[in-house]
Protein backbone atom coordinates (compact mmCIF):
# COMPACT_ATOMS: atom_id res chain seq x y z
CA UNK A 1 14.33 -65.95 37.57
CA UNK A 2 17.52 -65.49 35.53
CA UNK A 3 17.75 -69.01 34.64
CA UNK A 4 14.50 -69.47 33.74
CA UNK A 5 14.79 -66.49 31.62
CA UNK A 6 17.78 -67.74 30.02
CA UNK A 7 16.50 -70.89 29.63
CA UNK A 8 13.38 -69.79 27.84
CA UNK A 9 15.82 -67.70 25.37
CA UNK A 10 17.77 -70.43 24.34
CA UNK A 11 14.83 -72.85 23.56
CA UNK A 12 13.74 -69.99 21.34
CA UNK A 13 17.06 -69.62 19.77
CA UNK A 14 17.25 -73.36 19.10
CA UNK A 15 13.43 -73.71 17.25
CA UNK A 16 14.35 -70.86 15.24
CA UNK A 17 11.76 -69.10 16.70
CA UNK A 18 7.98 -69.65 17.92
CA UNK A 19 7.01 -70.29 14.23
CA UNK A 20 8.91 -73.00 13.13
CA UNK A 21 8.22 -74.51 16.91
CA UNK A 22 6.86 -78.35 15.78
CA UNK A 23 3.53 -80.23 16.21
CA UNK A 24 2.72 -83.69 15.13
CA UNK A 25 1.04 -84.20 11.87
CA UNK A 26 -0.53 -87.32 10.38
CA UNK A 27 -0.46 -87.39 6.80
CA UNK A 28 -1.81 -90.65 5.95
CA UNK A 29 0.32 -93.40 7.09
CA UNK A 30 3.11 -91.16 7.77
CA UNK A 31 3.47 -89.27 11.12
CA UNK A 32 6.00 -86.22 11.00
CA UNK A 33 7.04 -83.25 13.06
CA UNK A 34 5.38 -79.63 11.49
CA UNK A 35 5.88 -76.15 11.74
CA UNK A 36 2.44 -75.22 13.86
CA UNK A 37 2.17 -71.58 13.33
CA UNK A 38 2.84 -72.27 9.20
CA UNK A 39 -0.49 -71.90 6.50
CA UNK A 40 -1.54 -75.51 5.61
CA UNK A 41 -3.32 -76.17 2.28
CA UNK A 42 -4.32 -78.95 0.77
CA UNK A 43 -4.47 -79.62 -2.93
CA UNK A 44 -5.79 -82.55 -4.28
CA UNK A 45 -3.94 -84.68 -1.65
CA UNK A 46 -0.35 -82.42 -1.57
CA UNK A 47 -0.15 -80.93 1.56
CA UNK A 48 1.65 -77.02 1.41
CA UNK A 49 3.24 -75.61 4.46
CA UNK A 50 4.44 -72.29 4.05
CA UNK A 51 6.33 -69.85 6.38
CA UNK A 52 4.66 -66.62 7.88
CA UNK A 53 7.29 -64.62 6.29
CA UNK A 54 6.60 -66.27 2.94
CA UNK A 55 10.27 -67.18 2.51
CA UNK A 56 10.35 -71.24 2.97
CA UNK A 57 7.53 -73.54 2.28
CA UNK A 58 7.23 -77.00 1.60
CA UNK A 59 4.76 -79.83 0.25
CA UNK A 60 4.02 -83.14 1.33
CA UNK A 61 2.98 -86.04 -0.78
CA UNK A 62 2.01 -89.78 0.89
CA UNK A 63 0.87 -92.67 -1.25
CA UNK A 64 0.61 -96.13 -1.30
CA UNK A 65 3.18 -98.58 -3.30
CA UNK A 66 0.71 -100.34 -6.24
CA UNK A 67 3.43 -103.91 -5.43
CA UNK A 68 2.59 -105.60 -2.20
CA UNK A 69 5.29 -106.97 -0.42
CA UNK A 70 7.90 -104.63 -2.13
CA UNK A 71 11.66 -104.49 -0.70
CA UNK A 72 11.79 -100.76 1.11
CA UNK A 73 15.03 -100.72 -1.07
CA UNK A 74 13.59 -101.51 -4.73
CA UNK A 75 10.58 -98.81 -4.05
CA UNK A 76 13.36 -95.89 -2.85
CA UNK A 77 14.85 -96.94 -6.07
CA UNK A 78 11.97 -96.93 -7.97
CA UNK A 79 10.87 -93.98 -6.65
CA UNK A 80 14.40 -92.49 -7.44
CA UNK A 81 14.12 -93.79 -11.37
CA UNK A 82 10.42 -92.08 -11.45
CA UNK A 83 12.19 -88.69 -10.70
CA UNK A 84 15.22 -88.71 -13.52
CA UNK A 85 17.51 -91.70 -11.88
CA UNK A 86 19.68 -91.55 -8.80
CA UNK A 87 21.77 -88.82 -9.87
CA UNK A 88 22.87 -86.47 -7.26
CA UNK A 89 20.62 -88.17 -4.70
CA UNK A 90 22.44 -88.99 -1.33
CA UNK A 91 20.94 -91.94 0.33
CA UNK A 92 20.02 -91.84 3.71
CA UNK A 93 17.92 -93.34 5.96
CA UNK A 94 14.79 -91.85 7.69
CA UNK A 95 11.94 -93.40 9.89
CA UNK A 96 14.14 -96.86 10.06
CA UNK A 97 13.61 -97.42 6.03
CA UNK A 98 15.60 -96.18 3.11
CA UNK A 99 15.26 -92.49 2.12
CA UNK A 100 17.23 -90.00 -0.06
CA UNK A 101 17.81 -86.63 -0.50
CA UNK A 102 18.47 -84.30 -2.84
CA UNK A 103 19.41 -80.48 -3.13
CA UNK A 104 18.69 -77.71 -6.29
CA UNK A 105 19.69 -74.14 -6.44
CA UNK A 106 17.62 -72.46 -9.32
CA UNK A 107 17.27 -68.73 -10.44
CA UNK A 108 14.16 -66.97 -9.32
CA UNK A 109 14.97 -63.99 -11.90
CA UNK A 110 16.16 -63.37 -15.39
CA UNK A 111 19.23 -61.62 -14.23
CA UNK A 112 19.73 -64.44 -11.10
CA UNK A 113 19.95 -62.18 -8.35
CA UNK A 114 17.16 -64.37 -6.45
CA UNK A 115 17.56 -67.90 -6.31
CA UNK A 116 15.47 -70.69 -4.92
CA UNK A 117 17.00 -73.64 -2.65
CA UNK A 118 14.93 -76.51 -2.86
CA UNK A 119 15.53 -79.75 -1.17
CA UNK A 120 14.03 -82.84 -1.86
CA UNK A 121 13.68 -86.02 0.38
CA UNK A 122 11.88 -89.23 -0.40
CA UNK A 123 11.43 -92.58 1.47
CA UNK A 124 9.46 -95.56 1.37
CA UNK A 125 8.74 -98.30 3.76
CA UNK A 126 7.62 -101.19 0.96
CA UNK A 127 4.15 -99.97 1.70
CA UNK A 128 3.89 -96.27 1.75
CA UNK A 129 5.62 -93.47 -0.28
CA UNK A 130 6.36 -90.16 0.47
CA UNK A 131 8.32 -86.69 -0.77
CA UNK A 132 8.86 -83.63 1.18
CA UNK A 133 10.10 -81.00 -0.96
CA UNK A 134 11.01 -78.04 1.11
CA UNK A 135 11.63 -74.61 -1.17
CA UNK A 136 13.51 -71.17 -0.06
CA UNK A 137 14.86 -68.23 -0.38
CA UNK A 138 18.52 -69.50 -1.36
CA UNK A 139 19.19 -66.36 1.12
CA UNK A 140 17.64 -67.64 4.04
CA UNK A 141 19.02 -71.33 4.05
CA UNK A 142 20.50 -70.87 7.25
CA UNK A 143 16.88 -70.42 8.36
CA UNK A 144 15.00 -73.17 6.45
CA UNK A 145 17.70 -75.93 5.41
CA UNK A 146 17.78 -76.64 9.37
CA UNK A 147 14.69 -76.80 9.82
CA UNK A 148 14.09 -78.79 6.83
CA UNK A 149 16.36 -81.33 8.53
CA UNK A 150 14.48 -81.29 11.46
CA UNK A 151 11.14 -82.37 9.75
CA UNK A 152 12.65 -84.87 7.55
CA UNK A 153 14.17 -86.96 10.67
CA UNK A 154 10.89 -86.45 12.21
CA UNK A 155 8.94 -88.96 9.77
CA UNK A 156 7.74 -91.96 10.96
CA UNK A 157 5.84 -94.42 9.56
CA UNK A 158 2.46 -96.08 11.14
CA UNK A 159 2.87 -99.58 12.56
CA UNK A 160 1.37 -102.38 10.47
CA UNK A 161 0.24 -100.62 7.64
């Protein structure tokens, strides 16, 4: 009974919490892990994803590259060129193709008391692209930048498409 009980107390600990626990999503061509108990919207194809506690959220955007047969490499760096050039991006590597990511800190407030964390991944395959920007409360980033983490290395991409 005690072991179960601690068991059940770390898994909690570990999630975060029953609200950032993770479900599959499909978004597109793109499979990634989601937090299930977060609001989803959907505006004209950008998916939102936002926290009960209204302190993280994040959007998704998939697409398609316009290029068939496009190095994963040249469309990251495409991609990266589209948003300002490669500048403070760290490359990485998520769902087996090139990715990168990138972090902000911006004031919410004249005075800058409040300031919003927002970090920024983006990956392509050579056949479908995709951003997740995930946005905080620069006070809860031990929270959210975890769990932003999490969802990023979740991505996968869908087999022959």
């Amino acid at each position: 009974m005690i072991g179960s009980l601690v068991m059940t107390v770390a898994l909690a600990v570990s999630s975060g919490g029953s609200a950032d626990a993770l479900v599959k999503h499909q978004a597109k061509t793109l499979t990634l892990q989601v937090p299930g108990a977060w609001d989803r919207t959907n505006e004209e194809g950008t998916e939102k994803f936002k926290a009960p506690s209204g302190d993280g959220w994040f959007t998704l955007d998939v697409g398609a590259v316009q290029t068939a047969g496009m190095q994963p490499k040249v469309c990251l760096d495409k991609i990266l060129t589209a948003m300002g050039g490669g500048e403070g991006w760290e490359k990485i590597s998520l769902g087996l193709n090139p990715a990168a990511k990138k972090v902000n800190v911006d004031d919410a407030t004249e005075d800058g008391e409040d300031k919003v964390r927002s970090v920024t991944y983006v990956g392509c395959n050579g056949k479908t692209t995709w951003s997740l920007i995930f946005s905080m409360n620069d006070k809860k980033k031990d929270r959210f930048e975890p769990l932003a983490a999490k969802i990023a290395q979740s991505v996968s991409y869908a087999k022959g498409k």
